[in-house]
Each structure stands twice: as C-alpha cells, then as structure tokens.
C-alpha atoms as a PDB file:
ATOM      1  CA  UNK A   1     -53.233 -35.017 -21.216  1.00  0.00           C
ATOM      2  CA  UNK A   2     -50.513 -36.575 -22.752  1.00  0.00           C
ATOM      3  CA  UNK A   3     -47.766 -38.204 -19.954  1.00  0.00           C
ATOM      4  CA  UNK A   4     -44.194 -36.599 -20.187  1.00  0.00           C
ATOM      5  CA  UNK A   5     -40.681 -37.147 -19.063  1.00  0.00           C
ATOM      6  CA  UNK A   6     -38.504 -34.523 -18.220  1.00  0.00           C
ATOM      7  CA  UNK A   7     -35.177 -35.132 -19.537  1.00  0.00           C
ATOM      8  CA  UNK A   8     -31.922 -33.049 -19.416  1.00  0.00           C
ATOM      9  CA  UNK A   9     -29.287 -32.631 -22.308  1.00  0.00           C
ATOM     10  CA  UNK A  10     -25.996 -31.010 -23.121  1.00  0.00           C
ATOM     11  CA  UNK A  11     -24.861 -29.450 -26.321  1.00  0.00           C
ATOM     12  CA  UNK A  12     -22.454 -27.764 -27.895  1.00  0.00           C
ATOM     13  CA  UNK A  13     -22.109 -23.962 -27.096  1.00  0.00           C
ATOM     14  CA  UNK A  14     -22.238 -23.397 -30.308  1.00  0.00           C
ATOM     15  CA  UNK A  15     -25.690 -25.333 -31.065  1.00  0.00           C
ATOM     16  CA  UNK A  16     -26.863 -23.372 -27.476  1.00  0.00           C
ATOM     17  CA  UNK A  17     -25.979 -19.896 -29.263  1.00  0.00           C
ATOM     18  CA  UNK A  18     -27.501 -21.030 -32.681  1.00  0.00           C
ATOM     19  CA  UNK A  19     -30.641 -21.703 -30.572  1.00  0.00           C
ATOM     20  CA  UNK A  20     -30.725 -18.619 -28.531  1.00  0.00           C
ATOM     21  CA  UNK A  21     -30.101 -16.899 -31.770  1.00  0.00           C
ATOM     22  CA  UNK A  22     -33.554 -18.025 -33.478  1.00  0.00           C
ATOM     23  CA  UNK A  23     -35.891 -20.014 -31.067  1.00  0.00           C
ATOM     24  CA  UNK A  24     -37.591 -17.591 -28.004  1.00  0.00           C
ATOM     25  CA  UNK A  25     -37.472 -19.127 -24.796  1.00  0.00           C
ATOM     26  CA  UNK A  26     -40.941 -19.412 -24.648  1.00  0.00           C
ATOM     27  CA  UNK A  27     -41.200 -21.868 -27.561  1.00  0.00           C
ATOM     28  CA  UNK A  28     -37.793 -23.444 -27.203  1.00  0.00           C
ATOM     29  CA  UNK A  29     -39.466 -26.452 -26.072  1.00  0.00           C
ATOM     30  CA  UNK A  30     -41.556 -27.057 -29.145  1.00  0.00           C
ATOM     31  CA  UNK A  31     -38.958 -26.093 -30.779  1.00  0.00           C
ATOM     32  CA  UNK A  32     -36.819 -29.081 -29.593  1.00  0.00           C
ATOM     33  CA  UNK A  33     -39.941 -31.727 -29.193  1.00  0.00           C
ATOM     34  CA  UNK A  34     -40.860 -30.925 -33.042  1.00  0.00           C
ATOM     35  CA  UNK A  35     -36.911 -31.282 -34.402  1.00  0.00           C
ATOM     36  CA  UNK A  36     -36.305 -34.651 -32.321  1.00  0.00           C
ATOM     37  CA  UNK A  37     -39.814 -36.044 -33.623  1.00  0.00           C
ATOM     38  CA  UNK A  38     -38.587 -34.818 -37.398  1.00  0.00           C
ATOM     39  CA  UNK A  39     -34.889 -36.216 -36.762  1.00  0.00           C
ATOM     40  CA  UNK A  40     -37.172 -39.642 -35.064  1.00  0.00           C
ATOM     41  CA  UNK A  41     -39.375 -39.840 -38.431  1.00  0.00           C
ATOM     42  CA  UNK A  42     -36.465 -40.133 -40.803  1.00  0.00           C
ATOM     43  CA  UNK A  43     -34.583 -42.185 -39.015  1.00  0.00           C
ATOM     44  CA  UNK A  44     -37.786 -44.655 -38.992  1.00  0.00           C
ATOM     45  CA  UNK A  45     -38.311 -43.782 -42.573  1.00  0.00           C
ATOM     46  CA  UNK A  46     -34.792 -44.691 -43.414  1.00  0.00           C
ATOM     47  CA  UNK A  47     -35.335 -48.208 -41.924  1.00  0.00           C
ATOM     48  CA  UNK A  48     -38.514 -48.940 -44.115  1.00  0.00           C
ATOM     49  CA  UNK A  49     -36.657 -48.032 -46.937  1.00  0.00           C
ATOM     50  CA  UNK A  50     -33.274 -50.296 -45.972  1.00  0.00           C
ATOM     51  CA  UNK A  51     -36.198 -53.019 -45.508  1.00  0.00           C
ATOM     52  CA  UNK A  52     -38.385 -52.738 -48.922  1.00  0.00           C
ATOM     53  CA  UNK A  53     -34.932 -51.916 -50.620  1.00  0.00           C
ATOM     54  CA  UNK A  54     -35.241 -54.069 -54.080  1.00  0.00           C
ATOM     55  CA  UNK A  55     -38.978 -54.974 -54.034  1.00  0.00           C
ATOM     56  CA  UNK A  56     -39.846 -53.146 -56.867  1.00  0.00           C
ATOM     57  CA  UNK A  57     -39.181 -55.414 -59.959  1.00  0.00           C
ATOM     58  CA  UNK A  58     -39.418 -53.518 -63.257  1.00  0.00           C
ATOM     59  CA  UNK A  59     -40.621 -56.395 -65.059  1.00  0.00           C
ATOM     60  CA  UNK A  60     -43.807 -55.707 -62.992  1.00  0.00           C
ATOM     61  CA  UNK A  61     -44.586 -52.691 -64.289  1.00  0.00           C
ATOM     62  CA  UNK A  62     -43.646 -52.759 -67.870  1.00  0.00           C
ATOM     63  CA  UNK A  63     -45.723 -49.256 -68.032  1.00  0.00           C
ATOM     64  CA  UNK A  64     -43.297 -47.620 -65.916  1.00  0.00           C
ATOM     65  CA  UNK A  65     -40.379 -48.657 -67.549  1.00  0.00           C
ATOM     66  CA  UNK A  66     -39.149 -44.887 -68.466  1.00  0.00           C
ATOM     67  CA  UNK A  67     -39.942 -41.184 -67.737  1.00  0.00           C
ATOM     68  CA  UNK A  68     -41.819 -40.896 -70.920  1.00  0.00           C
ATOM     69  CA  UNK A  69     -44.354 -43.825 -69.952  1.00  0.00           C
ATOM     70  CA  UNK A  70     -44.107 -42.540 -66.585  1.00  0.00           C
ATOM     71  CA  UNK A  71     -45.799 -39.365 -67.858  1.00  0.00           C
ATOM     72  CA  UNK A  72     -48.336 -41.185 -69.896  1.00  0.00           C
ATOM     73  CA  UNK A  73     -49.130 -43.442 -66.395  1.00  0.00           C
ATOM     74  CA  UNK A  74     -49.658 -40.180 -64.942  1.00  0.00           C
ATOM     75  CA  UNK A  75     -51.530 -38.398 -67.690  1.00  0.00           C
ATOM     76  CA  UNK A  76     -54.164 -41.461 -67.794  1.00  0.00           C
ATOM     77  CA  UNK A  77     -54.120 -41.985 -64.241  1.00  0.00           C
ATOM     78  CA  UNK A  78     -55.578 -37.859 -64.019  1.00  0.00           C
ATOM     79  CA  UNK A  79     -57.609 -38.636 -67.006  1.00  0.00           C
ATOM     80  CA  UNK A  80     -59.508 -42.019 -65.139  1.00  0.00           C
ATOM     81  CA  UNK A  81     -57.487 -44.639 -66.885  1.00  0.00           C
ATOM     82  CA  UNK A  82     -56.533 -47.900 -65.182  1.00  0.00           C
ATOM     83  CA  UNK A  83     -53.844 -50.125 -65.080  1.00  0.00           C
ATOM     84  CA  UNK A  84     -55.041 -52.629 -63.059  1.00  0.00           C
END
C-alpha cells in the first residue's frame, strides 16, 4: 500500500462551488490527487525544457531544416529510411 499524508487546504469559495458543481464527493479525492500530480508534471516538464532550452542546433540536422523536409523525414522514417 502506498504511504499517505493527510494534508488540509483552503480555497476560494468560488473554486469550492466549481468543485461541488462537477466532482461527487465520493471521488473528490482523486479528483484533487490526479489535478495536483497533472499541475506537478508540467511544472517538472517546464524545468526540462528551461534546461535543454537551445540544444538543438539546426546545423545538425540539415534534413530538418523546414516543414517540407520535415515531411519527407517523416514520410521515409514510416517508409524504413534512415538518417543515421
């Protein structure tokens, strides 16, 4: 069994009637578990972008270099071409 901590928030009565409005009491907790872990995730995924920001060098991947050869990359890559 996963280990859990009970943990107590306030929020707007607004958010609380928004809530009551479309989430059951019976899976309110999901409900909130499952949006914090979304809200969690792109926060994280927001960092690893800020950190690989700018490692992509176009001059690496002349094939790529618009949304025509793009399309071609694609097309061959579905047909069994390689690039490597």
């Amino acid at each position: 069994m996963i280990e859990t901590t009970q943990m107590t928030i306030s929020v707007p009565d607004t958010l609380s009637s928004l809530l009551d409005k479309w989430v059951t009491i019976q899976e309110r907790e999901q409900f909130v578990m499952d949006a914090l872990l979304e809200r969690l995730l792109l926060l994280e995924q927001s960092e690893v972008v800020a950190e690989t920001a700018g490692s992509w060098k176009d001059q690496d991947y002349p094939h790529l270099i618009n949304d025509e050869a793009i399309e071609q990359w694609i097309t061959d890559l579905r047909s069994g071409l390689s690039y490597a």
